[in-house]
C-alpha atoms as a PDB file:
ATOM      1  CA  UNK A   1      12.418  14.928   1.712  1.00  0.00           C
ATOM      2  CA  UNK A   2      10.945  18.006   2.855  1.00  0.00           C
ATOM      3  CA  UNK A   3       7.530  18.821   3.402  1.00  0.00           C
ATOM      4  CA  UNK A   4       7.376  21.485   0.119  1.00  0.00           C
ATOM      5  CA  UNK A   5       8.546  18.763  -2.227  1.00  0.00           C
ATOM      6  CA  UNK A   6       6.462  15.578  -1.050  1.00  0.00           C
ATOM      7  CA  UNK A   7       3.192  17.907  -1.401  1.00  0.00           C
ATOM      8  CA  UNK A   8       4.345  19.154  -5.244  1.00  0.00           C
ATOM      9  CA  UNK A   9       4.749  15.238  -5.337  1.00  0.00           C
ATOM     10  CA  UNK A  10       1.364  13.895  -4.339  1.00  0.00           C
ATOM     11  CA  UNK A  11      -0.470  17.224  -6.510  1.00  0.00           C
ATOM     12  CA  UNK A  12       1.197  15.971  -9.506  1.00  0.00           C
ATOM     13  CA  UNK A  13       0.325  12.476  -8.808  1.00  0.00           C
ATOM     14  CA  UNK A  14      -2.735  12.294  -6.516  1.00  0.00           C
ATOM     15  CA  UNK A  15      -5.116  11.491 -10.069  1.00  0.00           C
ATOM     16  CA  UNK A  16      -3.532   7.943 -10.060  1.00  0.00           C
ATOM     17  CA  UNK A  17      -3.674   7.301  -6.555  1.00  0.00           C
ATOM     18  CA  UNK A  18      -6.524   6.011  -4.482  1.00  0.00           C
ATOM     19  CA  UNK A  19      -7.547   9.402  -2.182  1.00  0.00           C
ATOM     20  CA  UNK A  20      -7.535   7.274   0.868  1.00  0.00           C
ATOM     21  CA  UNK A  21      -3.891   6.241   0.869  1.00  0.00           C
ATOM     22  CA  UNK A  22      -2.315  10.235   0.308  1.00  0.00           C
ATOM     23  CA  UNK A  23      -1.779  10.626   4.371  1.00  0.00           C
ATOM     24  CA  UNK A  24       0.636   7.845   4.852  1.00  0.00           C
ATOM     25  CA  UNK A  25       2.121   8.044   1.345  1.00  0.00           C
ATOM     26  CA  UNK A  26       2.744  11.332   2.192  1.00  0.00           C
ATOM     27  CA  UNK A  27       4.189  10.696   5.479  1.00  0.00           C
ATOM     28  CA  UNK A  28       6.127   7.530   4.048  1.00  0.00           C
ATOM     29  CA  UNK A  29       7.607  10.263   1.403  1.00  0.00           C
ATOM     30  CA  UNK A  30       8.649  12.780   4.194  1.00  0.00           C
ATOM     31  CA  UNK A  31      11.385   9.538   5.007  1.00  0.00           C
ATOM     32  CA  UNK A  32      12.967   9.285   1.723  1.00  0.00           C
ATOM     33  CA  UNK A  33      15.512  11.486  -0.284  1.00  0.00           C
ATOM     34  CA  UNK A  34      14.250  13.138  -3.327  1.00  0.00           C
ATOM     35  CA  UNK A  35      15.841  10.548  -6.044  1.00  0.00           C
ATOM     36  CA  UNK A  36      13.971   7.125  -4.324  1.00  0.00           C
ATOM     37  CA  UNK A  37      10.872   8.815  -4.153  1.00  0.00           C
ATOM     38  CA  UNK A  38      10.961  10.060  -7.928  1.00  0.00           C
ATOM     39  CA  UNK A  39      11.615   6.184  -8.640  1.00  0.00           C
ATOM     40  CA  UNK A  40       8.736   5.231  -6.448  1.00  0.00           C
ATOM     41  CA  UNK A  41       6.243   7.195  -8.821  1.00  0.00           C
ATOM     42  CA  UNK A  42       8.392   6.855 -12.260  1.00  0.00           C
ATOM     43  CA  UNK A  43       6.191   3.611 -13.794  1.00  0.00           C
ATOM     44  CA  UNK A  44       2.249   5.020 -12.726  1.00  0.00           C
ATOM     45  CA  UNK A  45      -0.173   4.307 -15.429  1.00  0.00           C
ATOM     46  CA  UNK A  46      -3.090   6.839 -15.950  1.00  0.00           C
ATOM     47  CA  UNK A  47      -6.486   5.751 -15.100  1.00  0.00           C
ATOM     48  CA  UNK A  48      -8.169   8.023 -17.937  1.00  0.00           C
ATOM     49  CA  UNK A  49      -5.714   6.011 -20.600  1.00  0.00           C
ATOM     50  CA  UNK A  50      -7.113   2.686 -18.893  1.00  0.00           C
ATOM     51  CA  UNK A  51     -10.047   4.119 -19.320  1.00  0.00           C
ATOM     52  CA  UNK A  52      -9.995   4.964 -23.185  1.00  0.00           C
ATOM     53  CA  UNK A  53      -8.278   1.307 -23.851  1.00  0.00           C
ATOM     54  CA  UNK A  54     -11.422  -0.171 -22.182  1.00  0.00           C
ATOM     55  CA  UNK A  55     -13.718   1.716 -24.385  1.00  0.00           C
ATOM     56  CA  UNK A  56     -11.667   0.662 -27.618  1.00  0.00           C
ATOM     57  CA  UNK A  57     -11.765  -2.549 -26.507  1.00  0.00           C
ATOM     58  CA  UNK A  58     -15.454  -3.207 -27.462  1.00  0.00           C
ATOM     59  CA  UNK A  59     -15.002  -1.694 -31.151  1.00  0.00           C
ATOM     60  CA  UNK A  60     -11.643  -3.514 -31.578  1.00  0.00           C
ATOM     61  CA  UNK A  61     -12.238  -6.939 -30.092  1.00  0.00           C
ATOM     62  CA  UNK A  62      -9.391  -7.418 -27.963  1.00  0.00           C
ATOM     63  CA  UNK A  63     -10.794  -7.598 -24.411  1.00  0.00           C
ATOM     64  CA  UNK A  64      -8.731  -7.796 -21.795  1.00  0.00           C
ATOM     65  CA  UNK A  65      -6.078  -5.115 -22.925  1.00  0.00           C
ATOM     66  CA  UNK A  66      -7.275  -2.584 -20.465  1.00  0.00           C
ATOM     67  CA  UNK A  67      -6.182  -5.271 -17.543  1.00  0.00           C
ATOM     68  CA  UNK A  68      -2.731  -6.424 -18.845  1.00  0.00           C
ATOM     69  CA  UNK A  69      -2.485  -2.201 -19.030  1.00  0.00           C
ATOM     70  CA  UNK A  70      -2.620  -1.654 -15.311  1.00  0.00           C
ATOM     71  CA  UNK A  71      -0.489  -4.664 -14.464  1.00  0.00           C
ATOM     72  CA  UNK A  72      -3.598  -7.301 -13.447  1.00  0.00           C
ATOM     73  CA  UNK A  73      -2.266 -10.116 -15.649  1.00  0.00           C
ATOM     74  CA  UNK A  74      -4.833 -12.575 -14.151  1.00  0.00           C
ATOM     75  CA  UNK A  75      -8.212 -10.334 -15.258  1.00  0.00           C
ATOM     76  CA  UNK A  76      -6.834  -9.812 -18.283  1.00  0.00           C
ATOM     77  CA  UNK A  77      -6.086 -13.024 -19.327  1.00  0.00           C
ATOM     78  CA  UNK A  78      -9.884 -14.260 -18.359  1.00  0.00           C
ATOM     79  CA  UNK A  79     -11.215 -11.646 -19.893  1.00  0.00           C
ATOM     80  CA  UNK A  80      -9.510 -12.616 -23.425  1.00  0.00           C
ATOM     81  CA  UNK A  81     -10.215 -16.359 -23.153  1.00  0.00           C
ATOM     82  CA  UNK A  82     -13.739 -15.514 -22.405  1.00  0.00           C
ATOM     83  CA  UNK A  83     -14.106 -12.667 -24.967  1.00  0.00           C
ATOM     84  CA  UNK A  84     -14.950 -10.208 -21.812  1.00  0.00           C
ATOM     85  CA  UNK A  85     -17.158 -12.421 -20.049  1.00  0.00           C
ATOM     86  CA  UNK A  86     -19.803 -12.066 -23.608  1.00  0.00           C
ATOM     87  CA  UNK A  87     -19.309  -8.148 -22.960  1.00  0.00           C
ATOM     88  CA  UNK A  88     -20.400  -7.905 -18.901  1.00  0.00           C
ATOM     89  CA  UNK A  89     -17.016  -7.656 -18.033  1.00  0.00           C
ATOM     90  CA  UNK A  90     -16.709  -4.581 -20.353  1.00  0.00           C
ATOM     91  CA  UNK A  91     -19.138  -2.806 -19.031  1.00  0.00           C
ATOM     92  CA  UNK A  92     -18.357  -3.551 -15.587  1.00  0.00           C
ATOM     93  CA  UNK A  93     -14.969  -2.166 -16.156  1.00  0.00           C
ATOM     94  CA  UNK A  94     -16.043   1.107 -17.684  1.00  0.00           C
ATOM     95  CA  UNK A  95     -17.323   2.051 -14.075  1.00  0.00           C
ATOM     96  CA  UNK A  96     -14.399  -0.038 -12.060  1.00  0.00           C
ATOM     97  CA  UNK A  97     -11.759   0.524 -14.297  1.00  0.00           C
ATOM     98  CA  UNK A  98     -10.264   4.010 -13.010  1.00  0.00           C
ATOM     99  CA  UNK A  99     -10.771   2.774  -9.552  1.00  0.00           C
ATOM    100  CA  UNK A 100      -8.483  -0.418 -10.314  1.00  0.00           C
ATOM    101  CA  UNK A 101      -6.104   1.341 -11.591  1.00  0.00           C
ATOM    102  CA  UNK A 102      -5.688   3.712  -9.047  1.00  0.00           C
ATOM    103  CA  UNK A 103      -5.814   0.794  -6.695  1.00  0.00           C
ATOM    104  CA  UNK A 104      -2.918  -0.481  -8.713  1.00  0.00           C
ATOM    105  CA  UNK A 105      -0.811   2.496  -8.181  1.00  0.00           C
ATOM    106  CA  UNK A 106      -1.296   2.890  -4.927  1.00  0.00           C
ATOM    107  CA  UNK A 107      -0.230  -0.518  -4.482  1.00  0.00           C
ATOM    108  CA  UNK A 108       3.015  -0.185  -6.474  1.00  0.00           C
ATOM    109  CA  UNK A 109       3.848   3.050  -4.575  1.00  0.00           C
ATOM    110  CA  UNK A 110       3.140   1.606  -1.207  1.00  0.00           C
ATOM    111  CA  UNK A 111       5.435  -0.998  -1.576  1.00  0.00           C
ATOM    112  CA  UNK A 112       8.436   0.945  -3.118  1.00  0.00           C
ATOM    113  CA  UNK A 113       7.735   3.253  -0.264  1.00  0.00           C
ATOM    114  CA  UNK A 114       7.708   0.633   2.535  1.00  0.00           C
END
């Protein structure tokens, strides 16, 4: 991949990735053709959605929905049994949320890119 096309990339897709991690995805990106890199990015979910589902979560009652969103099975399956920890874990999410889910992503792309 040229260096033009892994930069239009990572500016169209740098909001769901963690900041820290654009260097060597971009240098990971430079190594691939144009097709396997579009696949690497196809399935990212948007931290703002996450985000909105963790609001709606307090007003709707089903807690843990913002978790089985960005893939984290395990949180979000504690959270529901434990009807979001009596609402902490809903408010701790509406600051970490984002941040998880760009963790997520980053993840995901790291190891499609590896």
């Amino acid at each position: 991949m040229e260096i033009k096309d892994a930069e239009q990339l990572l500016m169209m897709y740098s909001s769901k990735l963690s900041p820290e991690y654009l260097p060597t995805i971009k240098s990971r990106l430079m190594e691939l053709d144009r097709t396997n890199a579009l696949v690497a990015f196809s399935d990212l979910k948007d931290p703002t959605t996450a985000l909105i589902i963790t609001i709606c979560e307090a007003f709707v009652g089903l807690h843990g929905i913002s978790r089985f969103y960005i893939g984290d099975v395990g949180v979000g399956v504690a959270k529901l049994l434990t009807c979001g920890g009596c609402g902490i874990w809903w408010l701790v999410d509406l600051f970490l949320i984002q941040d998880g889910t760009r963790r997520k992503n980053t993840e995901k792309v790291m190891q499609l890119l590896a």
